[in-house]
C-alpha atoms as a PDB file:
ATOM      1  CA  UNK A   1    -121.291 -36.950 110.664  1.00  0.00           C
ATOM      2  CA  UNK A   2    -119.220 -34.515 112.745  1.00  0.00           C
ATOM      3  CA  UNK A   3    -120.391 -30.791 112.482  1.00  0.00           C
ATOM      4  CA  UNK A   4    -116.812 -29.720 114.062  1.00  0.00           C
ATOM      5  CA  UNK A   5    -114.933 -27.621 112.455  1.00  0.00           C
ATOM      6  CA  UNK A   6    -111.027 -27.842 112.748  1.00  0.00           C
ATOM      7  CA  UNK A   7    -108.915 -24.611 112.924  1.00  0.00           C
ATOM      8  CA  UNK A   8    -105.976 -24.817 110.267  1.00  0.00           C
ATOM      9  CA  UNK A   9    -102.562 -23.891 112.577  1.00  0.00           C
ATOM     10  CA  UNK A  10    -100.920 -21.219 111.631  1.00  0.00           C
ATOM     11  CA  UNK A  11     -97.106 -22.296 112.388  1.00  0.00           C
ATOM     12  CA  UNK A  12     -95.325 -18.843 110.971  1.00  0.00           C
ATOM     13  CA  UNK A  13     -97.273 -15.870 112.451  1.00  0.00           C
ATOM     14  CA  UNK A  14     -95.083 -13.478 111.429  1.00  0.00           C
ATOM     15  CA  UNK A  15     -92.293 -12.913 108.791  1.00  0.00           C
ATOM     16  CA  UNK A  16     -88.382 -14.386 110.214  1.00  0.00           C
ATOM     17  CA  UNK A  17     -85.183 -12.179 109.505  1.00  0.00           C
ATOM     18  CA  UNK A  18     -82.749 -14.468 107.642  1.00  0.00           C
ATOM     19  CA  UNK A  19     -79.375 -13.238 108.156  1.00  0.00           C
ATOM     20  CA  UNK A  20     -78.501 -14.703 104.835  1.00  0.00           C
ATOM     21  CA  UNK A  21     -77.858 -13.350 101.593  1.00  0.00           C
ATOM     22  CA  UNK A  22     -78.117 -16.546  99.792  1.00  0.00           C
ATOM     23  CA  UNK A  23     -80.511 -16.772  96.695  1.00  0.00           C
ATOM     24  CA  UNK A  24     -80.675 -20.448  96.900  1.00  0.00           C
ATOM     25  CA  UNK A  25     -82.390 -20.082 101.181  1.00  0.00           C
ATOM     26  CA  UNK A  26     -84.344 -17.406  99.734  1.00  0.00           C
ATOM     27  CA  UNK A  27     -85.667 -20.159  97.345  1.00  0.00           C
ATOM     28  CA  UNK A  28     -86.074 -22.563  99.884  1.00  0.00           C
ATOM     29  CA  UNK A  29     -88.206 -20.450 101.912  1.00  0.00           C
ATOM     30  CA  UNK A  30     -90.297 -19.412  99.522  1.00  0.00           C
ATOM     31  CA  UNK A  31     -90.675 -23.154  98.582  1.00  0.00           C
ATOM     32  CA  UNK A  32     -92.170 -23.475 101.610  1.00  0.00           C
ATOM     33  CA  UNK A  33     -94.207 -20.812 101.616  1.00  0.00           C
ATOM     34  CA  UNK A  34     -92.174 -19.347 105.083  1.00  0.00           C
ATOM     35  CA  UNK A  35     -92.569 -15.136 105.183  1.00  0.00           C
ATOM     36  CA  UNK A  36     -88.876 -14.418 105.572  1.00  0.00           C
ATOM     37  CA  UNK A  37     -86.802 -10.667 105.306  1.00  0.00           C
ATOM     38  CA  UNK A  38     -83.190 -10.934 103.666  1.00  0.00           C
ATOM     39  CA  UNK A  39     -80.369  -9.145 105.765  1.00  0.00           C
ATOM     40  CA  UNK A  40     -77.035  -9.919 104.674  1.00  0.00           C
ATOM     41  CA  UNK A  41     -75.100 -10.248 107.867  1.00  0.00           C
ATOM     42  CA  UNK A  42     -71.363  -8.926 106.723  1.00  0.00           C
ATOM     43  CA  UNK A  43     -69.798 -10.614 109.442  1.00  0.00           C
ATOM     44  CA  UNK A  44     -65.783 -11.518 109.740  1.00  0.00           C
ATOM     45  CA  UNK A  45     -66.173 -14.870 109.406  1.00  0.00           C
ATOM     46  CA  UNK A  46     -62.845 -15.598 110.327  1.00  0.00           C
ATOM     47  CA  UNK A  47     -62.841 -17.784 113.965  1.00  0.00           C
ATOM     48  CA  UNK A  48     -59.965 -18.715 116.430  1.00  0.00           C
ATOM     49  CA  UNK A  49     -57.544 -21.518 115.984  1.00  0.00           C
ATOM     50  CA  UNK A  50     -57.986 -24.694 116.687  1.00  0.00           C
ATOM     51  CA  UNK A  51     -61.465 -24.676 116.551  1.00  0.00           C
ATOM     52  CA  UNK A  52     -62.726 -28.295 115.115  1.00  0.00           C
ATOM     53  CA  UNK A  53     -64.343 -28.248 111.693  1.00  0.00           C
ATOM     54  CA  UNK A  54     -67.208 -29.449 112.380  1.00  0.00           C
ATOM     55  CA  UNK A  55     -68.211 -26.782 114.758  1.00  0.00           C
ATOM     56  CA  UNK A  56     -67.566 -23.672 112.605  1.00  0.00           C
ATOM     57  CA  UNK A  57     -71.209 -23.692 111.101  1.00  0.00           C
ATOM     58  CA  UNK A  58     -73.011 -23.533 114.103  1.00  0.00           C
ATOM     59  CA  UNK A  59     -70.607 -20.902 115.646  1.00  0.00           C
ATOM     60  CA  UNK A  60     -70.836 -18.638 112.409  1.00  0.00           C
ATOM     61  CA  UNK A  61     -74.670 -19.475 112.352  1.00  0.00           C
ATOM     62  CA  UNK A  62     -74.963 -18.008 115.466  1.00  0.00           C
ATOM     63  CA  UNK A  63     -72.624 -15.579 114.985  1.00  0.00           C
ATOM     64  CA  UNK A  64     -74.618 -14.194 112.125  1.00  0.00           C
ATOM     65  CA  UNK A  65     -78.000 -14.166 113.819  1.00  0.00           C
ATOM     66  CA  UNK A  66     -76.669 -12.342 116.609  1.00  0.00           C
ATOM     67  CA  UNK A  67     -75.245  -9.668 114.541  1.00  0.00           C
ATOM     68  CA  UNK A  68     -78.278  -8.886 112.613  1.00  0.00           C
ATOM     69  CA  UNK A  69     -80.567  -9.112 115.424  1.00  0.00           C
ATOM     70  CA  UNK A  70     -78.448  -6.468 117.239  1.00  0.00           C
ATOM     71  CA  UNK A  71     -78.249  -4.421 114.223  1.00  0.00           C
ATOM     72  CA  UNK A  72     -82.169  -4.091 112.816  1.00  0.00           C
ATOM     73  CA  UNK A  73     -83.954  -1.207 112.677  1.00  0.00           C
ATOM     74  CA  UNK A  74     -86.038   0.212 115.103  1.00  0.00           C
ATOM     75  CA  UNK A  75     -88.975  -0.145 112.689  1.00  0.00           C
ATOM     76  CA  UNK A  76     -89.172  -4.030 112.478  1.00  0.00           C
ATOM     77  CA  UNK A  77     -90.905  -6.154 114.747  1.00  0.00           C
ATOM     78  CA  UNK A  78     -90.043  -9.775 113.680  1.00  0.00           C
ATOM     79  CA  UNK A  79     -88.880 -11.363 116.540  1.00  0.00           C
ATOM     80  CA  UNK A  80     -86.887 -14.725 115.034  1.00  0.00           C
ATOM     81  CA  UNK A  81     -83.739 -14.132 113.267  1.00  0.00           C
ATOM     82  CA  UNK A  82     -82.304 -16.921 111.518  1.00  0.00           C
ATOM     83  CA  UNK A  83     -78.568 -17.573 111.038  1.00  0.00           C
ATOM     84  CA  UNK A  84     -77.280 -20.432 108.721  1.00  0.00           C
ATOM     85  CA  UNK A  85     -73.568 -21.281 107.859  1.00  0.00           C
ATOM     86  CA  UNK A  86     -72.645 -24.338 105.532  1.00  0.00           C
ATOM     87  CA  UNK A  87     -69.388 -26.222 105.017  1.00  0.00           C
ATOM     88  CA  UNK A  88     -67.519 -28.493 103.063  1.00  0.00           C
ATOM     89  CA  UNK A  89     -65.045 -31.025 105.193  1.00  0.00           C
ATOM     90  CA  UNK A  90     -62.610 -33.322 103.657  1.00  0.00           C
ATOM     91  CA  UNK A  91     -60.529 -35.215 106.151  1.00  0.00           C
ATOM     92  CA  UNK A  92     -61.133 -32.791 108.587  1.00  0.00           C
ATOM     93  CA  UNK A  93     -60.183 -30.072 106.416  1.00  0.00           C
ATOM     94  CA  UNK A  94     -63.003 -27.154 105.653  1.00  0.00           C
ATOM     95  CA  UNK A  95     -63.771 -26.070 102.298  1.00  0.00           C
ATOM     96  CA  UNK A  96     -65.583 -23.109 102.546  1.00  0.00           C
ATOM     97  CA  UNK A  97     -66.032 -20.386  99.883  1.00  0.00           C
ATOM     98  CA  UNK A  98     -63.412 -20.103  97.172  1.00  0.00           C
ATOM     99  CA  UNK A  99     -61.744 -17.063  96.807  1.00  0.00           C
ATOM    100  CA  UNK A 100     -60.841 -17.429  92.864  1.00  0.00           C
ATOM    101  CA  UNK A 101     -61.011 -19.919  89.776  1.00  0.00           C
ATOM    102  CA  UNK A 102     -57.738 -21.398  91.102  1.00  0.00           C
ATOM    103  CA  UNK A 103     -58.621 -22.101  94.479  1.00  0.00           C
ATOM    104  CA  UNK A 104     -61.879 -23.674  93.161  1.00  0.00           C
ATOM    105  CA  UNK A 105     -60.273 -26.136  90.935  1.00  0.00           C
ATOM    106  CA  UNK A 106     -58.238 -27.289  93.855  1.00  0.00           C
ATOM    107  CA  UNK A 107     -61.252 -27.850  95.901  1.00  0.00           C
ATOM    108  CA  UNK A 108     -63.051 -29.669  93.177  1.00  0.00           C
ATOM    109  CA  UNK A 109     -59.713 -31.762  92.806  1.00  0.00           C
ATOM    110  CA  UNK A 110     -59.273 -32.777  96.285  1.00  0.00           C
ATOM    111  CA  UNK A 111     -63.007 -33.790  96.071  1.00  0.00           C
ATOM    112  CA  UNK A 112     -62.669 -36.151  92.936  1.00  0.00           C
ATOM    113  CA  UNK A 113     -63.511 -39.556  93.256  1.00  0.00           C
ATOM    114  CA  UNK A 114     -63.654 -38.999  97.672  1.00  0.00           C
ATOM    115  CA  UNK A 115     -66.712 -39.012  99.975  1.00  0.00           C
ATOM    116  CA  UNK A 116     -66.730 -35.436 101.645  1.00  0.00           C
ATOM    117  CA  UNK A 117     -69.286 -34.173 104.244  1.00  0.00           C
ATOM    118  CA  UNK A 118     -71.779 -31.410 104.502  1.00  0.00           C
ATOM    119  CA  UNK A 119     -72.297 -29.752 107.287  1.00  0.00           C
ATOM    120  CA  UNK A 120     -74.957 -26.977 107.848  1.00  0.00           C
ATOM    121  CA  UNK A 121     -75.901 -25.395 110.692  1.00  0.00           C
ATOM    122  CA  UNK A 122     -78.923 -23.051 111.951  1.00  0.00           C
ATOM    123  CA  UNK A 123     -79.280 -20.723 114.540  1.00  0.00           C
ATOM    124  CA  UNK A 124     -82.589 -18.913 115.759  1.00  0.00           C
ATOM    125  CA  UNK A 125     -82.370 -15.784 118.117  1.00  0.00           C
ATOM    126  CA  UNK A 126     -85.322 -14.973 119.805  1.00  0.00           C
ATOM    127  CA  UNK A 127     -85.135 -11.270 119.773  1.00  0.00           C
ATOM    128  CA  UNK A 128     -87.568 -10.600 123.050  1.00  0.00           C
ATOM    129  CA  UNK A 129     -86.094 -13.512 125.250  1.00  0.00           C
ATOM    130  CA  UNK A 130     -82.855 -12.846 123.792  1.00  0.00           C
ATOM    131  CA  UNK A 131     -81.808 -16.694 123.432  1.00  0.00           C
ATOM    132  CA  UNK A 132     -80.412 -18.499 120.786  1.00  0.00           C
ATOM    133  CA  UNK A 133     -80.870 -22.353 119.933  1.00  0.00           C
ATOM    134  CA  UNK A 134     -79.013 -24.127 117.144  1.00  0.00           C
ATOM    135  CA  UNK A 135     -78.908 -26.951 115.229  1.00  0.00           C
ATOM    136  CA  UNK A 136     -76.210 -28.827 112.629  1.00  0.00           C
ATOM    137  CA  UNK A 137     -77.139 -31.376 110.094  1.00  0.00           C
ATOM    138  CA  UNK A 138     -74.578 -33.494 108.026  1.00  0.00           C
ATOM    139  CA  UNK A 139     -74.902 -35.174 104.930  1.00  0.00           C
ATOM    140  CA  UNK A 140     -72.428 -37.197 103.365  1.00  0.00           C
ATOM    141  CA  UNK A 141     -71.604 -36.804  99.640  1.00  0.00           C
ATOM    142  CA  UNK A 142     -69.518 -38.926  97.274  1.00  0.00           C
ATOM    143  CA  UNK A 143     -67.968 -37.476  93.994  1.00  0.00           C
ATOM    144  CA  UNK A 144     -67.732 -39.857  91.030  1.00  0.00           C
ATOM    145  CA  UNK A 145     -63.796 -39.833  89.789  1.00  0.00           C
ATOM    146  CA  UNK A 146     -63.623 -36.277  87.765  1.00  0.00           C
ATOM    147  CA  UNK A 147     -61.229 -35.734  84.795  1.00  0.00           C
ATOM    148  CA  UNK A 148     -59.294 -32.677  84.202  1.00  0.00           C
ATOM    149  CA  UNK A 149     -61.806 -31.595  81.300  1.00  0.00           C
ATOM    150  CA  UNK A 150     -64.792 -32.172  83.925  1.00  0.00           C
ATOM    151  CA  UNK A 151     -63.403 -29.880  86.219  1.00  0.00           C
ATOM    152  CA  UNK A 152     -62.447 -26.877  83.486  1.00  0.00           C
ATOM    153  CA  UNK A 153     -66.030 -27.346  82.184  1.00  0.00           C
ATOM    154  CA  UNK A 154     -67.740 -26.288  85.426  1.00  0.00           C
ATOM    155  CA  UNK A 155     -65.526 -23.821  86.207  1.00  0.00           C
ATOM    156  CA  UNK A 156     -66.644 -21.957  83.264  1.00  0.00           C
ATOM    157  CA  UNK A 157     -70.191 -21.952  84.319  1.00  0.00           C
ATOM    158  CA  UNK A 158     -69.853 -19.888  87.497  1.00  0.00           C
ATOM    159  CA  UNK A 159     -71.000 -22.043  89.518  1.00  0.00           C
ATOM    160  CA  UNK A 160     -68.811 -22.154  92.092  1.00  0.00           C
ATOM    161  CA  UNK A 161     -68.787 -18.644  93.164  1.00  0.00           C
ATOM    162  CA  UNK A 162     -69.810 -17.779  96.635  1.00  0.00           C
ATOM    163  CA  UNK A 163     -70.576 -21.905  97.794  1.00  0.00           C
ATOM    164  CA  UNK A 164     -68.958 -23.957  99.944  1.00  0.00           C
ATOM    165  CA  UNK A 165     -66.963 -26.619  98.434  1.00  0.00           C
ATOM    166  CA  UNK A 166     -67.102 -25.218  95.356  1.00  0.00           C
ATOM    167  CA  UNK A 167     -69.973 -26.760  93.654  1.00  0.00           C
ATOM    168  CA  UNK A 168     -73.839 -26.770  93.871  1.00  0.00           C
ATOM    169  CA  UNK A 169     -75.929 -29.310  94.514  1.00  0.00           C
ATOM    170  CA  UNK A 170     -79.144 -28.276  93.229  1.00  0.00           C
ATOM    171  CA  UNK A 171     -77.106 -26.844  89.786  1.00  0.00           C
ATOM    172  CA  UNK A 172     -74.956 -28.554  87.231  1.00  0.00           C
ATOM    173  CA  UNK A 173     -72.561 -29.541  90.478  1.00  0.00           C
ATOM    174  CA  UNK A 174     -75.035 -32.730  90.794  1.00  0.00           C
ATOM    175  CA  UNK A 175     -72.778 -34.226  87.611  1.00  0.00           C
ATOM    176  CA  UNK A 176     -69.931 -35.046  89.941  1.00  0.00           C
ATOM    177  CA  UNK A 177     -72.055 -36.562  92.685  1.00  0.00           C
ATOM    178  CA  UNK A 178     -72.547 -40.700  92.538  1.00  0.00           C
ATOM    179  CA  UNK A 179     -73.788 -40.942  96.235  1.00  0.00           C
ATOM    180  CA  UNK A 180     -75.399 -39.185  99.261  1.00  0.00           C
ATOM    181  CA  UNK A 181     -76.524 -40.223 102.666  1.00  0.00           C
ATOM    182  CA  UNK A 182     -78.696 -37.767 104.403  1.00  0.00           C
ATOM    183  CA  UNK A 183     -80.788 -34.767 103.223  1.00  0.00           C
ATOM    184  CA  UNK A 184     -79.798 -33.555 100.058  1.00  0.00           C
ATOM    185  CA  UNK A 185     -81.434 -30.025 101.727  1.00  0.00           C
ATOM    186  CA  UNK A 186     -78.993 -30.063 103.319  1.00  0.00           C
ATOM    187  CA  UNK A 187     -76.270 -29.929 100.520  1.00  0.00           C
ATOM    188  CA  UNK A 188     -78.105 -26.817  99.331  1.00  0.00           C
ATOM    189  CA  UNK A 189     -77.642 -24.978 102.672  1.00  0.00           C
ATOM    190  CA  UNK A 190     -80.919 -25.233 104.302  1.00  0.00           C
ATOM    191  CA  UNK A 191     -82.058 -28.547 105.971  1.00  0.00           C
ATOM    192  CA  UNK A 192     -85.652 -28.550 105.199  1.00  0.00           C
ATOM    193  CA  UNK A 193     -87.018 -30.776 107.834  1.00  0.00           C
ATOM    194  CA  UNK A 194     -85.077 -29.815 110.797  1.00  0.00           C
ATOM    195  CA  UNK A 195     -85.479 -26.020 109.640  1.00  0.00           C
ATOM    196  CA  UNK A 196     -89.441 -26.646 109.568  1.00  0.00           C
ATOM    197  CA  UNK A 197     -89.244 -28.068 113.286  1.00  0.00           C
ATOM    198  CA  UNK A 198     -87.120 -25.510 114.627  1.00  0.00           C
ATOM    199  CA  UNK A 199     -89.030 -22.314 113.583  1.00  0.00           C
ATOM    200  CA  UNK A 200     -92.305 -24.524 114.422  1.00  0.00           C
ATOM    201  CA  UNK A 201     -90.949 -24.712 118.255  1.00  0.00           C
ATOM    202  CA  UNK A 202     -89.417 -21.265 118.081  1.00  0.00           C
ATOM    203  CA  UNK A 203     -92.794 -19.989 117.096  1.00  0.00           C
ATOM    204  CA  UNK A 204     -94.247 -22.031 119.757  1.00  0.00           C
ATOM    205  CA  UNK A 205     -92.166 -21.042 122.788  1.00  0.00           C
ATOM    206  CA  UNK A 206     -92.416 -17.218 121.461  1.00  0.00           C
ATOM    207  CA  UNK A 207     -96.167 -17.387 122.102  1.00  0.00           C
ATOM    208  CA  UNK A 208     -96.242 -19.390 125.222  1.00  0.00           C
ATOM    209  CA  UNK A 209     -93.653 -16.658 126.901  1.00  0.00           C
ATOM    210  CA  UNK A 210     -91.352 -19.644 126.982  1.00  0.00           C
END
Protein backbone atom coordinates (compact mmCIF):
# COMPACT_ATOMS: atom_id res chain seq x y z
CA UNK A 1 0.00 0.00 0.00
CA UNK A 2 1.05 3.51 -1.05
CA UNK A 3 2.28 5.77 1.90
CA UNK A 4 1.80 8.96 -0.56
CA UNK A 5 -0.09 11.42 0.40
CA UNK A 6 -2.06 13.54 -2.25
CA UNK A 7 -2.40 17.36 -1.81
CA UNK A 8 -6.21 18.40 -2.20
CA UNK A 9 -6.05 21.52 -5.05
CA UNK A 10 -7.15 24.42 -4.00
CA UNK A 11 -8.88 25.88 -7.34
CA UNK A 12 -10.27 29.40 -5.67
CA UNK A 13 -7.37 30.93 -3.66
CA UNK A 14 -8.89 33.91 -3.06
CA UNK A 15 -12.44 35.48 -2.94
CA UNK A 16 -13.77 36.80 -6.93
CA UNK A 17 -15.64 40.27 -7.23
CA UNK A 18 -18.98 39.50 -8.93
CA UNK A 19 -20.17 42.51 -10.57
CA UNK A 20 -23.64 41.23 -10.05
CA UNK A 21 -26.32 42.09 -7.85
CA UNK A 22 -28.31 39.06 -8.47
CA UNK A 23 -29.52 36.94 -5.41
CA UNK A 24 -30.05 33.95 -7.49
CA UNK A 25 -25.58 34.04 -8.66
CA UNK A 26 -25.09 34.79 -5.16
CA UNK A 27 -26.87 31.40 -4.56
CA UNK A 28 -25.11 29.71 -7.10
CA UNK A 29 -21.85 30.54 -5.77
CA UNK A 30 -22.39 29.74 -2.57
CA UNK A 31 -23.74 26.36 -3.92
CA UNK A 32 -20.54 25.80 -4.91
CA UNK A 33 -18.84 26.76 -2.18
CA UNK A 34 -16.86 29.73 -4.54
CA UNK A 35 -15.67 32.89 -1.99
CA UNK A 36 -17.24 35.65 -4.04
CA UNK A 37 -17.81 39.78 -3.03
CA UNK A 38 -21.19 41.34 -4.44
CA UNK A 39 -20.68 44.77 -6.32
CA UNK A 40 -23.56 45.86 -8.15
CA UNK A 41 -22.13 47.29 -11.31
CA UNK A 42 -24.84 50.28 -12.18
CA UNK A 43 -23.88 50.33 -15.61
CA UNK A 44 -26.05 51.96 -18.71
CA UNK A 45 -26.82 49.00 -20.17
CA UNK A 46 -28.07 50.49 -23.11
CA UNK A 47 -25.61 49.42 -26.40
CA UNK A 48 -25.42 50.77 -30.05
CA UNK A 49 -27.71 49.84 -32.84
CA UNK A 50 -27.58 47.18 -34.75
CA UNK A 51 -25.76 45.17 -32.56
CA UNK A 52 -26.99 41.30 -33.03
CA UNK A 53 -28.84 39.78 -30.09
CA UNK A 54 -26.96 37.31 -29.43
CA UNK A 55 -23.92 39.30 -28.66
CA UNK A 56 -25.35 41.76 -26.09
CA UNK A 57 -24.55 39.38 -23.05
CA UNK A 58 -21.10 39.02 -23.56
CA UNK A 59 -20.63 42.78 -24.41
CA UNK A 60 -22.62 43.87 -21.17
CA UNK A 61 -20.72 40.99 -19.29
CA UNK A 62 -17.74 42.56 -20.04
CA UNK A 63 -18.91 45.76 -19.82
CA UNK A 64 -19.81 45.20 -16.22
CA UNK A 65 -16.57 43.59 -15.12
CA UNK A 66 -14.67 46.32 -16.47
CA UNK A 67 -16.56 48.89 -14.66
CA UNK A 68 -16.26 47.43 -11.30
CA UNK A 69 -12.78 46.45 -11.63
CA UNK A 70 -11.93 50.11 -12.44
CA UNK A 71 -14.03 51.31 -9.71
CA UNK A 72 -12.93 49.06 -6.36
CA UNK A 73 -11.44 50.32 -3.58
CA UNK A 74 -8.03 50.70 -2.89
CA UNK A 75 -8.42 48.29 0.04
CA UNK A 76 -9.31 45.04 -1.91
CA UNK A 77 -6.97 42.76 -3.34
CA UNK A 78 -9.08 40.17 -5.29
CA UNK A 79 -7.76 40.09 -8.50
CA UNK A 80 -10.79 38.27 -10.75
CA UNK A 81 -13.83 40.23 -11.32
CA UNK A 82 -16.63 38.50 -12.77
CA UNK A 83 -19.22 40.03 -15.12
CA UNK A 84 -22.41 38.07 -16.20
CA UNK A 85 -25.34 39.36 -18.44
CA UNK A 86 -28.37 37.02 -19.40
CA UNK A 87 -30.99 37.29 -22.14
CA UNK A 88 -34.08 36.19 -23.44
CA UNK A 89 -34.28 35.97 -27.57
CA UNK A 90 -37.35 35.25 -29.46
CA UNK A 91 -36.89 35.39 -33.19
CA UNK A 92 -34.08 37.42 -32.84
CA UNK A 93 -35.78 39.74 -30.66
CA UNK A 94 -34.21 40.32 -26.88
CA UNK A 95 -36.26 40.13 -23.91
CA UNK A 96 -34.42 41.50 -21.29
CA UNK A 97 -35.74 42.93 -17.99
CA UNK A 98 -39.31 44.17 -17.88
CA UNK A 99 -39.88 47.48 -16.97
CA UNK A 100 -43.63 46.99 -15.50
CA UNK A 101 -46.56 44.34 -15.06
CA UNK A 102 -47.62 45.27 -18.62
CA UNK A 103 -44.56 44.82 -20.38
CA UNK A 104 -44.15 41.46 -18.55
CA UNK A 105 -47.36 40.01 -19.66
CA UNK A 106 -46.38 40.79 -23.18
CA UNK A 107 -43.18 38.98 -22.83
CA UNK A 108 -44.77 36.00 -21.23
CA UNK A 109 -47.36 36.18 -24.22
CA UNK A 110 -45.02 36.25 -27.01
CA UNK A 111 -43.34 33.26 -25.21
CA UNK A 112 -46.55 31.00 -24.97
CA UNK A 113 -46.55 27.85 -26.56
CA UNK A 114 -42.80 29.03 -28.65
CA UNK A 115 -39.25 27.68 -28.11
CA UNK A 116 -37.14 30.83 -27.03
CA UNK A 117 -33.36 30.85 -26.24
CA UNK A 118 -31.19 31.68 -23.32
CA UNK A 119 -28.30 33.22 -23.65
CA UNK A 120 -25.79 34.01 -20.80
CA UNK A 121 -22.64 35.25 -20.94
CA UNK A 122 -19.46 35.62 -18.51
CA UNK A 123 -16.68 37.75 -18.44
CA UNK A 124 -13.48 37.52 -16.11
CA UNK A 125 -11.04 40.58 -15.81
CA UNK A 126 -7.87 39.84 -14.52
CA UNK A 127 -7.21 42.90 -12.54
CA UNK A 128 -3.08 42.64 -12.54
CA UNK A 129 -2.75 41.56 -16.31
CA UNK A 130 -5.57 43.68 -17.07
CA UNK A 131 -7.26 41.15 -19.66
CA UNK A 132 -10.55 40.02 -20.03
CA UNK A 133 -11.80 36.52 -21.44
CA UNK A 134 -15.45 35.66 -21.99
CA UNK A 135 -17.65 33.11 -22.56
CA UNK A 136 -21.64 32.69 -23.78
CA UNK A 137 -23.71 29.66 -23.22
CA UNK A 138 -27.24 29.05 -24.79
CA UNK A 139 -29.91 26.96 -23.80
CA UNK A 140 -32.97 26.48 -25.55
CA UNK A 141 -36.35 26.58 -23.72
CA UNK A 142 -39.86 25.65 -24.84
CA UNK A 143 -43.05 27.10 -23.11
CA UNK A 144 -46.07 24.79 -22.92
CA UNK A 145 -49.24 26.84 -24.59
CA UNK A 146 -50.21 29.41 -21.55
CA UNK A 147 -53.81 30.67 -21.01
CA UNK A 148 -54.71 34.11 -20.13
CA UNK A 149 -55.43 33.01 -16.37
CA UNK A 150 -51.78 31.31 -16.37
CA UNK A 151 -50.22 34.36 -17.21
CA UNK A 152 -52.31 36.81 -14.56
CA UNK A 153 -51.47 34.14 -11.92
CA UNK A 154 -47.69 34.60 -12.12
CA UNK A 155 -47.76 37.98 -12.51
CA UNK A 156 -49.12 38.29 -9.13
CA UNK A 157 -46.30 36.45 -7.57
CA UNK A 158 -43.49 38.88 -8.41
CA UNK A 159 -41.69 36.87 -10.07
CA UNK A 160 -40.85 38.50 -12.91
CA UNK A 161 -39.25 41.52 -11.55
CA UNK A 162 -35.71 42.26 -12.41
CA UNK A 163 -35.23 38.73 -14.92
CA UNK A 164 -34.83 38.42 -18.26
CA UNK A 165 -37.72 37.16 -20.12
CA UNK A 166 -39.82 37.63 -17.51
CA UNK A 167 -39.93 34.44 -15.68
CA UNK A 168 -37.62 32.26 -13.47
CA UNK A 169 -36.48 29.15 -14.00
CA UNK A 170 -35.52 27.90 -10.75
CA UNK A 171 -39.12 29.58 -9.23
CA UNK A 172 -42.73 28.98 -10.05
CA UNK A 173 -41.65 30.16 -13.89
CA UNK A 174 -40.70 26.25 -14.37
CA UNK A 175 -44.83 25.77 -14.78
CA UNK A 176 -44.71 27.17 -18.27
CA UNK A 177 -41.65 25.24 -19.39
CA UNK A 178 -42.37 21.63 -21.34
CA UNK A 179 -38.76 21.40 -22.81
CA UNK A 180 -35.06 22.43 -22.55
CA UNK A 181 -31.91 21.58 -24.38
CA UNK A 182 -28.79 22.62 -22.67
CA UNK A 183 -27.95 23.60 -19.05
CA UNK A 184 -30.78 24.56 -17.18
CA UNK A 185 -27.78 26.74 -15.14
CA UNK A 186 -27.86 28.40 -17.54
CA UNK A 187 -31.59 29.56 -17.53
CA UNK A 188 -30.87 30.78 -14.00
CA UNK A 189 -28.05 33.12 -15.13
CA UNK A 190 -24.97 31.34 -14.21
CA UNK A 191 -23.70 28.34 -16.33
CA UNK A 192 -22.34 26.14 -13.73
CA UNK A 193 -19.93 24.06 -15.64
CA UNK A 194 -18.42 26.48 -17.94
CA UNK A 195 -18.32 29.07 -14.91
CA UNK A 196 -16.32 26.29 -12.83
CA UNK A 197 -13.74 25.94 -15.85
CA UNK A 198 -13.29 29.45 -16.45
CA UNK A 199 -12.39 30.72 -12.90
CA UNK A 200 -10.37 27.23 -12.64
CA UNK A 201 -8.08 28.55 -15.73
CA UNK A 202 -8.33 32.15 -14.62
CA UNK A 203 -6.98 31.06 -11.30
CA UNK A 204 -4.47 29.08 -13.08
CA UNK A 205 -2.97 31.62 -15.49
CA UNK A 206 -3.09 34.29 -12.44
CA UNK A 207 -0.53 32.12 -10.63
CA UNK A 208 1.60 31.05 -13.47
CA UNK A 209 2.10 35.02 -14.44
CA UNK A 210 0.25 33.97 -17.56
Amino acid sequence: MSNQTHKTPVFFPEPIILASSSPRRHSILTMLGIPFIPMPPHIDESLEPGIPAEKMPELLAIKKAETVAAKLPAGIAATLVLGVDTLVILDGKPYGKPVDAAEAEGFLTALSGRTHRVVTAMALHNRRTGYTSSQSCETAVTFAPLAKEDILWYLNTGEWQGVAGAYRMQGRGACFVSHIAGLESTVAGLPIEPLFRLLKDGFANNESGG
